[in-house]
C-alpha atoms as a PDB file:
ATOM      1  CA  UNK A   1      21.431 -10.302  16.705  1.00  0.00           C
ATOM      2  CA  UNK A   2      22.952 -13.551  15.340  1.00  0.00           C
ATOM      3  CA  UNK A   3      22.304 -15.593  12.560  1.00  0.00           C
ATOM      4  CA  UNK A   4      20.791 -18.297  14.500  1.00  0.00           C
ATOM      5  CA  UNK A   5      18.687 -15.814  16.549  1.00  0.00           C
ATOM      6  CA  UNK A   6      17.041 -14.482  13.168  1.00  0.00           C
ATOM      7  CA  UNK A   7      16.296 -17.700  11.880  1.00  0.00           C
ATOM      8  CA  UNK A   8      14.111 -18.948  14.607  1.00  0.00           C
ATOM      9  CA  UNK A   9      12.013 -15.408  14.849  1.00  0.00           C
ATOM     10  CA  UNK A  10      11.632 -16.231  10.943  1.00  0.00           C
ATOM     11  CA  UNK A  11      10.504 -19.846  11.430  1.00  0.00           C
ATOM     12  CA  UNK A  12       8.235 -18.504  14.133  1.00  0.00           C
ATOM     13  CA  UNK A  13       6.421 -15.828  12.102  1.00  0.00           C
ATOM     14  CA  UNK A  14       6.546 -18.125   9.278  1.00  0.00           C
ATOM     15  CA  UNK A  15       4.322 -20.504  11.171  1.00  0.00           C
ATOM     16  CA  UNK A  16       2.520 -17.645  12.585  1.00  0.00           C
ATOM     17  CA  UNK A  17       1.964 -15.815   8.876  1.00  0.00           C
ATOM     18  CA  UNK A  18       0.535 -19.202   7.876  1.00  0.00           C
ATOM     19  CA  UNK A  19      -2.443 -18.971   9.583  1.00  0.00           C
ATOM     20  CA  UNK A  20      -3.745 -15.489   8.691  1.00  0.00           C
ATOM     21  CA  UNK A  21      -3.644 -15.732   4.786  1.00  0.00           C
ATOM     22  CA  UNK A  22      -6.037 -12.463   4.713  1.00  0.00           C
ATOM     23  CA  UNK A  23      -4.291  -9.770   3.305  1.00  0.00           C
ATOM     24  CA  UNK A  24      -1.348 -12.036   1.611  1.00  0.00           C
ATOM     25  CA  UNK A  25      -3.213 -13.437  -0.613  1.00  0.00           C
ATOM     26  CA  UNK A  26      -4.673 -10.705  -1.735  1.00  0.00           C
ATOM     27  CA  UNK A  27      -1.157  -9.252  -2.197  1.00  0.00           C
ATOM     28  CA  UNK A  28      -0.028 -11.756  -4.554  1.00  0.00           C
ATOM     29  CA  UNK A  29      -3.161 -11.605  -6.295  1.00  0.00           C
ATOM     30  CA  UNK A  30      -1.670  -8.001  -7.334  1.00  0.00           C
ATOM     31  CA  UNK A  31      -2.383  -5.199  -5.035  1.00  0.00           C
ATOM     32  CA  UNK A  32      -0.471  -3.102  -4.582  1.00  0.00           C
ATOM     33  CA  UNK A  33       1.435  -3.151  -0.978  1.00  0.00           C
ATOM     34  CA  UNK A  34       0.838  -0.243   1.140  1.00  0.00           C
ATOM     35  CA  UNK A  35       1.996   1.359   4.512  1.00  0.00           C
ATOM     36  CA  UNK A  36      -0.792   1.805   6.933  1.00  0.00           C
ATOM     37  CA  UNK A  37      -3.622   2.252   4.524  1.00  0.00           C
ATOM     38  CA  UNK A  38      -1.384   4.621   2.016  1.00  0.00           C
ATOM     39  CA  UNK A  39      -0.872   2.358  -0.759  1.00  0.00           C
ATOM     40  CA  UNK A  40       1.241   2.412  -3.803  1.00  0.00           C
ATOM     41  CA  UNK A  41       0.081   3.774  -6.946  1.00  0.00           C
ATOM     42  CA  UNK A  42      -2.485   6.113  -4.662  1.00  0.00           C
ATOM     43  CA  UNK A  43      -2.909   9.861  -6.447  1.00  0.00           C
ATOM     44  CA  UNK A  44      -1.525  12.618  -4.668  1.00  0.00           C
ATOM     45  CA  UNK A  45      -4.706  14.373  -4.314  1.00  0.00           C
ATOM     46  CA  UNK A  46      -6.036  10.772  -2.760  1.00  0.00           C
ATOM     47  CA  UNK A  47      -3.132  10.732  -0.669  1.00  0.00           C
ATOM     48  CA  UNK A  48      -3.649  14.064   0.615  1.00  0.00           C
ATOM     49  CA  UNK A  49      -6.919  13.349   1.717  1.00  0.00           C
ATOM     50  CA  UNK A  50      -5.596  10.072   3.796  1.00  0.00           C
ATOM     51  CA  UNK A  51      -5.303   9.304   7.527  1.00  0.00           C
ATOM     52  CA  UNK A  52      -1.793  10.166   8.096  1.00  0.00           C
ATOM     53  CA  UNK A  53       0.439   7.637   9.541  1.00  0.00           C
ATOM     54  CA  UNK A  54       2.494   9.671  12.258  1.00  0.00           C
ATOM     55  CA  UNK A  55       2.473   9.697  16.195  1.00  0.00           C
ATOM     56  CA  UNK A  56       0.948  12.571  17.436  1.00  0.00           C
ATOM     57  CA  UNK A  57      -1.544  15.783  16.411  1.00  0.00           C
ATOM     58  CA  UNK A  58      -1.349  18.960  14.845  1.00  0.00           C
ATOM     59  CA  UNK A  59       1.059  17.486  11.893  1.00  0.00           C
ATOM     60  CA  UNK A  60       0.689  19.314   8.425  1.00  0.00           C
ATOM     61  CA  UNK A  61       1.482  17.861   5.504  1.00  0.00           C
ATOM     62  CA  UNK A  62       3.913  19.232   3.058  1.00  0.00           C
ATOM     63  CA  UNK A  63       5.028  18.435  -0.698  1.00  0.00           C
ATOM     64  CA  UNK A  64       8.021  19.441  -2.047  1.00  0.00           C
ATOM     65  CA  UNK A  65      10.374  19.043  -5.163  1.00  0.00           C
ATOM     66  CA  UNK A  66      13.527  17.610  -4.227  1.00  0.00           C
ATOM     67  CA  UNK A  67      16.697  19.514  -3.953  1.00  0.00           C
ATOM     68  CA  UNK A  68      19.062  17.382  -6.059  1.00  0.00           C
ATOM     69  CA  UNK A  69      18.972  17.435  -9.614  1.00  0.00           C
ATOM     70  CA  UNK A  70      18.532  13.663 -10.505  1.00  0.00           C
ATOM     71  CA  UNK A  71      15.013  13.955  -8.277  1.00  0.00           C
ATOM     72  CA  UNK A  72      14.331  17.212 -10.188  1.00  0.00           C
ATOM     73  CA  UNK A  73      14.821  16.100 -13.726  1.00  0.00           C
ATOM     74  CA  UNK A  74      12.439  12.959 -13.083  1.00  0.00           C
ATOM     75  CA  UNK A  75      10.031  15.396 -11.704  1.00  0.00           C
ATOM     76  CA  UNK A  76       9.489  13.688  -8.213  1.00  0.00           C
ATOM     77  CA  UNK A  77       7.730  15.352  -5.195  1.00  0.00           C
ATOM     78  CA  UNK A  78       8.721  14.090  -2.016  1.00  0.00           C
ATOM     79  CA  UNK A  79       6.327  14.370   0.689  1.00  0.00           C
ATOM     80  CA  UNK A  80       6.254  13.966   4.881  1.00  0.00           C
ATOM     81  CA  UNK A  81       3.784  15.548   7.967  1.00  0.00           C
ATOM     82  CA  UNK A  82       5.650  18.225   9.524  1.00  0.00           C
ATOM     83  CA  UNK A  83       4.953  19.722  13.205  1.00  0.00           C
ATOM     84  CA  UNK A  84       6.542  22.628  15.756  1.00  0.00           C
ATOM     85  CA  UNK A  85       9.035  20.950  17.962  1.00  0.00           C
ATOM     86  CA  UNK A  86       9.298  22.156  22.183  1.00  0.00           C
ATOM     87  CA  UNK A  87      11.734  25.094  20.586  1.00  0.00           C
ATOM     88  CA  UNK A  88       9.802  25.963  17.693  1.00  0.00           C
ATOM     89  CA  UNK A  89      11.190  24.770  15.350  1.00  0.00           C
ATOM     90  CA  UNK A  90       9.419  23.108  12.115  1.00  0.00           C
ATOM     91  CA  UNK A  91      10.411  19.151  12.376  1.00  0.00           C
ATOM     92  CA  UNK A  92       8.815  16.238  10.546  1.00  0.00           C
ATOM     93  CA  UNK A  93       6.256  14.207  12.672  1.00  0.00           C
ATOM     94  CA  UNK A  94       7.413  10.801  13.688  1.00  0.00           C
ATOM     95  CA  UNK A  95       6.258   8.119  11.567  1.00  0.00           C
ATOM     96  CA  UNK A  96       5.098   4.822  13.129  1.00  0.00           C
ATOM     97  CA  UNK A  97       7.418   1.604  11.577  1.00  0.00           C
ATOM     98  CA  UNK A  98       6.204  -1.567  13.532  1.00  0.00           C
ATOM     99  CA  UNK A  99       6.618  -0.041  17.020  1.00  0.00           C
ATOM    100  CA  UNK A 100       9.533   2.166  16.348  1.00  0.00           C
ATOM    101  CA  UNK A 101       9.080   5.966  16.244  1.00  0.00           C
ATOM    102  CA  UNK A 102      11.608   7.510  13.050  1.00  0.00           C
ATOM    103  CA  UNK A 103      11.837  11.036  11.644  1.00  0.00           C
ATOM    104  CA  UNK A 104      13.605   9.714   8.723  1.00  0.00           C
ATOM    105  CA  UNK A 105      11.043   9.065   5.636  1.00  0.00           C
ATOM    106  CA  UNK A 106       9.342  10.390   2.105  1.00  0.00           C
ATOM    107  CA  UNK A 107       6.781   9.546   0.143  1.00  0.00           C
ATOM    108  CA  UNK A 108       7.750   9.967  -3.159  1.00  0.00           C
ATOM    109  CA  UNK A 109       5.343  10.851  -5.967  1.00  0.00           C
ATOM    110  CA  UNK A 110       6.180  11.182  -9.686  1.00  0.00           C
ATOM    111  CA  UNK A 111       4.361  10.578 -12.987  1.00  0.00           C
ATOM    112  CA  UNK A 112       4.781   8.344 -15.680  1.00  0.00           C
ATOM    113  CA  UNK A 113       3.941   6.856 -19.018  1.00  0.00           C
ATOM    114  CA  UNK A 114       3.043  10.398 -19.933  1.00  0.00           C
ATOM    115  CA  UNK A 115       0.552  10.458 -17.585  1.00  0.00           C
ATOM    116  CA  UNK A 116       0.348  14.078 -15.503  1.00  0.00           C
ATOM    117  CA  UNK A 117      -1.221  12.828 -12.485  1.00  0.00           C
ATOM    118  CA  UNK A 118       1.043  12.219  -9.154  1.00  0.00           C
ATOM    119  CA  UNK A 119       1.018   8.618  -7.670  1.00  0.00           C
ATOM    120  CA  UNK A 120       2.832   7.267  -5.396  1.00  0.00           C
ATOM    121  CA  UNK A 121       5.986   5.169  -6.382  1.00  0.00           C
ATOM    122  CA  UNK A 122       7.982   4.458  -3.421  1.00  0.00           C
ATOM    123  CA  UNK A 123       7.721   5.070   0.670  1.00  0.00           C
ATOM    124  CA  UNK A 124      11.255   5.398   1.960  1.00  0.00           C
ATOM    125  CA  UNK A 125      11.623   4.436   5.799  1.00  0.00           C
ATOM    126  CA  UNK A 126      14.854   4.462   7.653  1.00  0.00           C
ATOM    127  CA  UNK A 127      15.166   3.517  11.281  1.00  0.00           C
ATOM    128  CA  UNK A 128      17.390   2.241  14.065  1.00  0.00           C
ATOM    129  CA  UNK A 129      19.559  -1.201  13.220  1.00  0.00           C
ATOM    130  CA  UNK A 130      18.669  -2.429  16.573  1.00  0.00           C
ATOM    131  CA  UNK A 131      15.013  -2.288  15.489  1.00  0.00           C
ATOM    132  CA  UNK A 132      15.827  -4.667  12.563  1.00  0.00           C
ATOM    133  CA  UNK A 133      14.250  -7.772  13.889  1.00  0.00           C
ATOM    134  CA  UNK A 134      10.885  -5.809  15.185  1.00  0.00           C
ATOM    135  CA  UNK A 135      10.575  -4.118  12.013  1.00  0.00           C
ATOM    136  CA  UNK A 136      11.256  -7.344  10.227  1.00  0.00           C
ATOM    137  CA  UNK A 137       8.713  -9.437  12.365  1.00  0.00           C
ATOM    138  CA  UNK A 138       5.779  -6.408  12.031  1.00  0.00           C
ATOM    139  CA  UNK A 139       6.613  -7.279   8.227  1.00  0.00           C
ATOM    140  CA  UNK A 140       5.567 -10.785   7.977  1.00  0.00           C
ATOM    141  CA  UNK A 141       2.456 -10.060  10.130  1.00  0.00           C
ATOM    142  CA  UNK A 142       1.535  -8.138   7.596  1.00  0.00           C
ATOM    143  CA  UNK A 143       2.497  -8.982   4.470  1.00  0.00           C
ATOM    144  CA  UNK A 144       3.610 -12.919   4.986  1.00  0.00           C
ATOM    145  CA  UNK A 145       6.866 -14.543   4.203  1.00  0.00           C
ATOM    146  CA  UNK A 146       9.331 -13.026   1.897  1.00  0.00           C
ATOM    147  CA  UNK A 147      10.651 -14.767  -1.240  1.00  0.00           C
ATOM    148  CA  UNK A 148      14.266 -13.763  -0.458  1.00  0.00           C
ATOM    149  CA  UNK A 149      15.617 -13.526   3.214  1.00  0.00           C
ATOM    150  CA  UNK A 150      19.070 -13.121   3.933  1.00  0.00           C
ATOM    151  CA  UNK A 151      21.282 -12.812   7.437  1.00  0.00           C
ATOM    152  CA  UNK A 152      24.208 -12.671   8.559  1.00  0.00           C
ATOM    153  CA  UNK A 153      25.882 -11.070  11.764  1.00  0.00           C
ATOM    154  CA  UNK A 154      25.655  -8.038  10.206  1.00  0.00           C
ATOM    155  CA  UNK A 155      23.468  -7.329   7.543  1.00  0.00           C
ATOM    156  CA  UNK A 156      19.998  -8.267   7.005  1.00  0.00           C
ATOM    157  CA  UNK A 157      17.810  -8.237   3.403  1.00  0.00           C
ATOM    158  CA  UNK A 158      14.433  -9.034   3.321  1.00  0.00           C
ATOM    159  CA  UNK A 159      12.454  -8.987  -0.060  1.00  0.00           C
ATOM    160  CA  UNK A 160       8.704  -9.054  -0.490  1.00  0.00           C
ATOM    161  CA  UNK A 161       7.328  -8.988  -3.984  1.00  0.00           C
ATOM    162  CA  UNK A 162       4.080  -9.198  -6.328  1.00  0.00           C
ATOM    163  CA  UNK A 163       3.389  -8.267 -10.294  1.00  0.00           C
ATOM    164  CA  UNK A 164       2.929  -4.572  -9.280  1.00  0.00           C
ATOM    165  CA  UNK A 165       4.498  -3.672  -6.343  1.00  0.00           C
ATOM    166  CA  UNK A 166       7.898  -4.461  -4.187  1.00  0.00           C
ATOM    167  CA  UNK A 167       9.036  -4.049  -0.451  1.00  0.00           C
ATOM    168  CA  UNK A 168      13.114  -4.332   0.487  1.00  0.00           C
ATOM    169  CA  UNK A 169      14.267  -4.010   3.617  1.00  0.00           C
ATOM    170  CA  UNK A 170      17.947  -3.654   4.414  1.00  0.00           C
ATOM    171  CA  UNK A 171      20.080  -3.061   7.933  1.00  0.00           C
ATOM    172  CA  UNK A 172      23.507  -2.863   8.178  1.00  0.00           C
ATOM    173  CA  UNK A 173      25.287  -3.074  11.929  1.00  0.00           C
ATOM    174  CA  UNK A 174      28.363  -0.937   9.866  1.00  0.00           C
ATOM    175  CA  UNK A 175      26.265   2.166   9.266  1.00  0.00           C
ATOM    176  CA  UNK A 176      23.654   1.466  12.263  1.00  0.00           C
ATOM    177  CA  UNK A 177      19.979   1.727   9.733  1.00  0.00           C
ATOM    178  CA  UNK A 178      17.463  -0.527   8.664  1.00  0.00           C
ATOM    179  CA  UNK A 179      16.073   0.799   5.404  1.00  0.00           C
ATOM    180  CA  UNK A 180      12.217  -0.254   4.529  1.00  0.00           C
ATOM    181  CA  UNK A 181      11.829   0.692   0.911  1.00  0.00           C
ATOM    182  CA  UNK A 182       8.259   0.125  -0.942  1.00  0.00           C
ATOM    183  CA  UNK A 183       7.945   0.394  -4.706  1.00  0.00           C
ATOM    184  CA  UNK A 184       5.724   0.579  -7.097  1.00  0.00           C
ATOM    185  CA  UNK A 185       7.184  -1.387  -9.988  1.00  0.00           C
ATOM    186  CA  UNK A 186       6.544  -1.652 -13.768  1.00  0.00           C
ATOM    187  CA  UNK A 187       7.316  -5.373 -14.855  1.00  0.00           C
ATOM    188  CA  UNK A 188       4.804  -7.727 -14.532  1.00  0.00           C
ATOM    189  CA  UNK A 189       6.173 -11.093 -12.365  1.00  0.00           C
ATOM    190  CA  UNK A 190       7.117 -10.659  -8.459  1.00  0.00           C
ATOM    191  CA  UNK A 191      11.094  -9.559  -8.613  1.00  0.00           C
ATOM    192  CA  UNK A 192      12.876 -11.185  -5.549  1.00  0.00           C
ATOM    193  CA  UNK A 193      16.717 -10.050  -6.774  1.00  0.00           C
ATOM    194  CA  UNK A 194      18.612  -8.270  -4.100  1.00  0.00           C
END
């Protein structure tokens, strides 16, 4: 998708974000962001609890502490819904991003400010490149215009921010992914650097 090509969809849903000032305003007010209804700074035991966000039945959830040692030392717990494939086989459950099915995702938990409770500090989504301006688009219909958009031919970065929470979303034609990364973050004035 071209430069030119991206910039009228994000005119477009500019003008079309205008209108619906719902749930924007609300996030710049300082709630946190969330992913279909799982927001950011949720417990675990809240989270476990939640409507899950996957396509499909029959999913289980399952927590886990990561495998390499940087996860391990900050004492994160990655979580996804798994389900039996057609062989048998224990998969993750596709996750709905904007109308693209992906496989690829975690919800990571960790504790902090030597707190012992779980809550959620970042949703990591990675999808198709040639989903990029879908994914983009379902964005700003939800959470309005982003204070830092940047295109090219091949790349894309998209950053939405507020005092407690962030959302980045990066494609790259080279490796073929769009990444959707929410945070939870600590400072206290929206952070739109790349």
């Amino acid at each position: 998708m071209n430069t030119k090509v991206i910039g009228v969809l994000f005119l477009i849903c500019s003008v079309a974000c205008a209108a619906d000032t719902g749930y924007v305003d609300d996030a710049s007010r300082g709630a946190p962001y969330d992913f279909r209804g799982l927001a950011l700074g949720m417990t675990l035991s809240q989270f476990k609890h939640a409507k899950a966000p996957i396509a499909g039945a029959g999913a289980k959830l399952v927590c886990e502490t990561p495998l390499n040692a940087d996860e391990a030392a900050r004492h994160l717990i990655r979580c996804a819904w798994t389900e039996s494939g057609p062989d048998g086989r224990i998969r993750k459950s596709p996750l709905v991003l904007g109308d693209v099915l992906t496989r690829n995702y975690a919800f990571i938990f960790s504790a902090s400010g030597g707190k012992r409770e779980m809550r959620l500090r970042e949703i990591d989504i990675v999808g198709p490149v040639d989903a990029r301006g879908r994914i983009f688009r379902r964005l700003m219909d939800r959470f309005g215009e982003p204070c830092q958009p940047y295109v090219d031919d091949n790349n894309m970065v998209a950053i939405w921010s507020n005092a407690v929470s962030r959302i980045v979303l990066r494609s790259s034609v080279v490796d073929g992914k769009v990444r959707v990364r929410f945070t939870l973050r600590t400072g206290s004035a929206p952070d739109c650097s790349v």
